[in-house]
N, C-alpha and C. Protein backbone atom coordinates (compact mmCIF):
# COMPACT_ATOMS: atom_id res chain seq x y z
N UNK A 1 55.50 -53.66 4.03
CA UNK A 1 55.76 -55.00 4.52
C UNK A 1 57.08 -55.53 3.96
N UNK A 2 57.72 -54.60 2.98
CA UNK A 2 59.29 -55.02 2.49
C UNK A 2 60.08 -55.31 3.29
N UNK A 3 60.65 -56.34 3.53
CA UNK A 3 61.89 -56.58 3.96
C UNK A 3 61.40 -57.22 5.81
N UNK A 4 59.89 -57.20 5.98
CA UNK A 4 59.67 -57.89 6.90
C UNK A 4 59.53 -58.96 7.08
N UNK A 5 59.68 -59.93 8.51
CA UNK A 5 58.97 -61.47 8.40
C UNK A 5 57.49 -61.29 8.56
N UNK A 6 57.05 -61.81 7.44
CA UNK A 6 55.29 -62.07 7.94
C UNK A 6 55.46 -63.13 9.22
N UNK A 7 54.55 -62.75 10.14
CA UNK A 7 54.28 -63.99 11.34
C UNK A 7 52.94 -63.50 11.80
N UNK A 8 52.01 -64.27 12.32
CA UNK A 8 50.71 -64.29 12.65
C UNK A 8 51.16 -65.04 13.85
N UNK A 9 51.85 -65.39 14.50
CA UNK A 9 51.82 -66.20 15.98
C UNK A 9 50.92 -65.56 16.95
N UNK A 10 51.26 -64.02 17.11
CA UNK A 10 50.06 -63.37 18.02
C UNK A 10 48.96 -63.19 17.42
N UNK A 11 48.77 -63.22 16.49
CA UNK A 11 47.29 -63.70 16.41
C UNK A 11 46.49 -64.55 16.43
N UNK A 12 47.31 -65.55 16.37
CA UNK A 12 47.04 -66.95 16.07
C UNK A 12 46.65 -67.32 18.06
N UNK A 13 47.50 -67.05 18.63
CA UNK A 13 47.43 -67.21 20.00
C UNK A 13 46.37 -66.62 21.00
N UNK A 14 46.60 -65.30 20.41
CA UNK A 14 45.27 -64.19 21.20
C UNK A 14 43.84 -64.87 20.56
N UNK A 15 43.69 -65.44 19.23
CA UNK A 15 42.38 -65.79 18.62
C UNK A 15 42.46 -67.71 19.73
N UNK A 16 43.57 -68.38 20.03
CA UNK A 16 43.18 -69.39 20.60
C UNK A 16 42.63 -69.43 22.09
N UNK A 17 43.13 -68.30 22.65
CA UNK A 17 43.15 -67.59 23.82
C UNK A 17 41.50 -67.44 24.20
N UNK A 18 41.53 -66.63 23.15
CA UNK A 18 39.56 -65.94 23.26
C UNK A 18 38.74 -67.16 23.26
N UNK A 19 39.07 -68.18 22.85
CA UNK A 19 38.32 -69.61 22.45
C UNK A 19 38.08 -70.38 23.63
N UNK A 20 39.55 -70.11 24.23
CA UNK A 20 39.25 -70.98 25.92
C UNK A 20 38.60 -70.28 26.78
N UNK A 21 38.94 -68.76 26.85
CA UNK A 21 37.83 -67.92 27.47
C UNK A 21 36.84 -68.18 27.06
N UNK A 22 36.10 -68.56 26.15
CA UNK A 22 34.63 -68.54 26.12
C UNK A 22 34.34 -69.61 26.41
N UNK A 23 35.33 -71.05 26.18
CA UNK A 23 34.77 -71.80 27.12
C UNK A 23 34.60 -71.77 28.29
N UNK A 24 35.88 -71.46 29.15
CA UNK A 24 35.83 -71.44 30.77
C UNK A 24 34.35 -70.66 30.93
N UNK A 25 33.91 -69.48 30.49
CA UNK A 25 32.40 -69.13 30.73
C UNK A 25 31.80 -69.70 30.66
N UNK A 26 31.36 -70.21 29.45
CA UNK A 26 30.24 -71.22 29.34
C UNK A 26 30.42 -72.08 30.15
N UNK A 27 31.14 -73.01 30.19
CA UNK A 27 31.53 -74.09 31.37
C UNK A 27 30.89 -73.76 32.52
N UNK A 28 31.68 -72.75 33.13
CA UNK A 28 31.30 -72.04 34.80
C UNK A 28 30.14 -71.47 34.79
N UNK A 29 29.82 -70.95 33.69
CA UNK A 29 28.30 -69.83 33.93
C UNK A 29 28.57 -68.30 34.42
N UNK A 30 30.13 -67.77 34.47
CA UNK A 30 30.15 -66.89 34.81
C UNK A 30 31.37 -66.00 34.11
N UNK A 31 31.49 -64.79 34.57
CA UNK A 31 31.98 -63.77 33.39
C UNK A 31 33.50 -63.66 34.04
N UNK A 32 34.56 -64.84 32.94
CA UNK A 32 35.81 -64.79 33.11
C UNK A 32 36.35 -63.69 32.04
N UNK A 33 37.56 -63.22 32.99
CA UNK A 33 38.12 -61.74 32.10
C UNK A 33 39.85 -62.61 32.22
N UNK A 34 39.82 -61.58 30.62
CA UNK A 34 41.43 -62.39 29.85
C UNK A 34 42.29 -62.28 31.36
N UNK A 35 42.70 -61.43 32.09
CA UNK A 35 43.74 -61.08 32.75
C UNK A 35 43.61 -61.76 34.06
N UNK A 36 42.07 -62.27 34.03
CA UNK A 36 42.24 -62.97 35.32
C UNK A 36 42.47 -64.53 35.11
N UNK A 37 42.24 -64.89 33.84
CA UNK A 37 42.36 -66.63 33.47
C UNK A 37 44.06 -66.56 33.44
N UNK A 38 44.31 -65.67 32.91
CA UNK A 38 46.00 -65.63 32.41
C UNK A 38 46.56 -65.77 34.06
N UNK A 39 46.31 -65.29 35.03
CA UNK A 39 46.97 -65.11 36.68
C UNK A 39 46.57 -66.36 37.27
N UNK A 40 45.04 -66.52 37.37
CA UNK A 40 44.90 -67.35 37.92
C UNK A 40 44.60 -69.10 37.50
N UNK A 41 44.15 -69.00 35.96
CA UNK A 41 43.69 -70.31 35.68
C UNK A 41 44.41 -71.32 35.67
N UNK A 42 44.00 -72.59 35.72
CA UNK A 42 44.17 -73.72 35.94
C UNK A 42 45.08 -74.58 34.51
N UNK A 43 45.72 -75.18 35.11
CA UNK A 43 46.56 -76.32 34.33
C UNK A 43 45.95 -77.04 33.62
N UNK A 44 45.28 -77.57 32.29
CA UNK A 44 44.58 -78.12 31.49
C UNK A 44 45.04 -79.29 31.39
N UNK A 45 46.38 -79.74 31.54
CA UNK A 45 46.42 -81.08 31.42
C UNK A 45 48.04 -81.23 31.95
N UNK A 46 47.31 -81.35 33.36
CA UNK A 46 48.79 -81.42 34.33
C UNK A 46 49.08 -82.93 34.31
N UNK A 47 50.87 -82.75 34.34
CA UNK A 47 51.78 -83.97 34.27
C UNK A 47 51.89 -84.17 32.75
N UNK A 48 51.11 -83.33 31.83
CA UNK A 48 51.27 -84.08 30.29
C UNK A 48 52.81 -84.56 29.86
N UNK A 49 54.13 -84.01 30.64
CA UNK A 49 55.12 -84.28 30.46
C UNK A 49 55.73 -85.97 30.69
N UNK A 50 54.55 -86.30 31.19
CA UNK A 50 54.75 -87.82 32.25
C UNK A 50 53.92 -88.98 31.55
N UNK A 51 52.97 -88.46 30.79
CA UNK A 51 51.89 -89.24 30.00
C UNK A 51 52.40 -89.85 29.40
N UNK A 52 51.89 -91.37 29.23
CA UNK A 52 52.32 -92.62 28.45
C UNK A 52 51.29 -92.97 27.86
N UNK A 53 51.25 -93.88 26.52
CA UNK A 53 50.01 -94.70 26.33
C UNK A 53 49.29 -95.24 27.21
N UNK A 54 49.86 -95.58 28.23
CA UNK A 54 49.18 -96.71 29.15
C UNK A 54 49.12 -95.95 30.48
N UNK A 55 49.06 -94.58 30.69
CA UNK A 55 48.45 -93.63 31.35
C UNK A 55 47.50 -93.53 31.60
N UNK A 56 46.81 -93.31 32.53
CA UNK A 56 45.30 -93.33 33.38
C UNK A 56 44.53 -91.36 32.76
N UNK A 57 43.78 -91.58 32.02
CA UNK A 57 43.46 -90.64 31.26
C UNK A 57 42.70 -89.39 32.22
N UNK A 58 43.09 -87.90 31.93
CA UNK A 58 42.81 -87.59 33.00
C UNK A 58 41.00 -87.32 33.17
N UNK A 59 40.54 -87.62 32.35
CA UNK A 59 38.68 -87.87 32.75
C UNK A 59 38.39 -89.30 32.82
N UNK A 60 37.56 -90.71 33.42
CA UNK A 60 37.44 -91.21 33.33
C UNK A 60 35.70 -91.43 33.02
N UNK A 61 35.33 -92.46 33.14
CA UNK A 61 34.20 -92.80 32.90
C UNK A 61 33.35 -93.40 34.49
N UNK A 62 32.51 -92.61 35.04
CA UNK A 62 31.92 -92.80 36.28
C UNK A 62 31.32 -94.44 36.28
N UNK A 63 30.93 -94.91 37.49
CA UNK A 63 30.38 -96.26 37.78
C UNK A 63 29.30 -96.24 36.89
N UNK A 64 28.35 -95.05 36.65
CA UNK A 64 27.28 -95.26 35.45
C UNK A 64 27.55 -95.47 33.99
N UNK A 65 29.38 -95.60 33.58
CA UNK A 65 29.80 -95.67 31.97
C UNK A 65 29.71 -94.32 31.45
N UNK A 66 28.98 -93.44 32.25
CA UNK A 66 29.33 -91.85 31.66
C UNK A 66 30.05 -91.12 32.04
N UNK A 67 30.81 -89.63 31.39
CA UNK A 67 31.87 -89.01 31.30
C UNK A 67 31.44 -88.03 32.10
N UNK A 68 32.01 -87.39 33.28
CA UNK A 68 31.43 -86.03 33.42
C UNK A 68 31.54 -84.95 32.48
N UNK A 69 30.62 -84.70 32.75
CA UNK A 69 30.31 -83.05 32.33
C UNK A 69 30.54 -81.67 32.63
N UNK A 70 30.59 -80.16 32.17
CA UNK A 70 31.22 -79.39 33.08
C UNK A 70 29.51 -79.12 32.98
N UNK A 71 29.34 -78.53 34.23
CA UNK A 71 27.74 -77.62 34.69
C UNK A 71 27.87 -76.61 35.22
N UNK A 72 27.58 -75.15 34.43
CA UNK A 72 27.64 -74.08 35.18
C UNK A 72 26.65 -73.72 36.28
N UNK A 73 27.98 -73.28 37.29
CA UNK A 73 27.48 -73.32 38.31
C UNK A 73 28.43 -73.86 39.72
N UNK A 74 28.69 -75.42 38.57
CA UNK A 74 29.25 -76.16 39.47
C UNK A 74 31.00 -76.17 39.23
N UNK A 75 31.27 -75.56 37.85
CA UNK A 75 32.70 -75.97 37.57
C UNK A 75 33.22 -74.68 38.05
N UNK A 76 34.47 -74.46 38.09
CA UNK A 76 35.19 -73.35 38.56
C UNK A 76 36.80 -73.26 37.40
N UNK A 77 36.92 -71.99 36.61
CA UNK A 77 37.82 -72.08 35.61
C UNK A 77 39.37 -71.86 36.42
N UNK A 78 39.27 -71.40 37.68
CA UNK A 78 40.49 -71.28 38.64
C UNK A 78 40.63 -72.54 39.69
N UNK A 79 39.44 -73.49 39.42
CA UNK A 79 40.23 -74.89 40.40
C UNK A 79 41.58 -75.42 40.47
């Protein structure tokens, strides 16, 4: 390891990586693979470049005061 830079970035990334994959499963209920979330998945928090304090948050709170939920089944990790 003489004379190298220690860096953990890819690991650090591939271990944050595996974390959202297992959410998007759980979420959906169904068996997402690394190579297909990486092609096809979805934008997690589109426009964040545009977000202000006083930005309309992107989950709100339904006419009942509650938050949705994801329900597998019903969510989709490529919407």
């Amino acid at each position: 390891m003489r004379g190298e830079i220690y860096n953990e970035g890819e690991y650090g990334a591939k271990s944050t990586f595996t974390a959202i994959l297992g959410r998007e499963a759980c979420y959906s209920g169904k068996i997402v693979r690394w190579d297909e979330l990486l092609e096809k998945g979805h934008d997690l928090a589109p426009g964040i470049d545009e977000y202000t304090l006083k930005s309309t948050p992107p989950v709100v709170r339904g006419e009942d005061g509650k938050y949705p939920v994801p329900t597998p089944g019903k969510y989709s990790p490529f919407a």
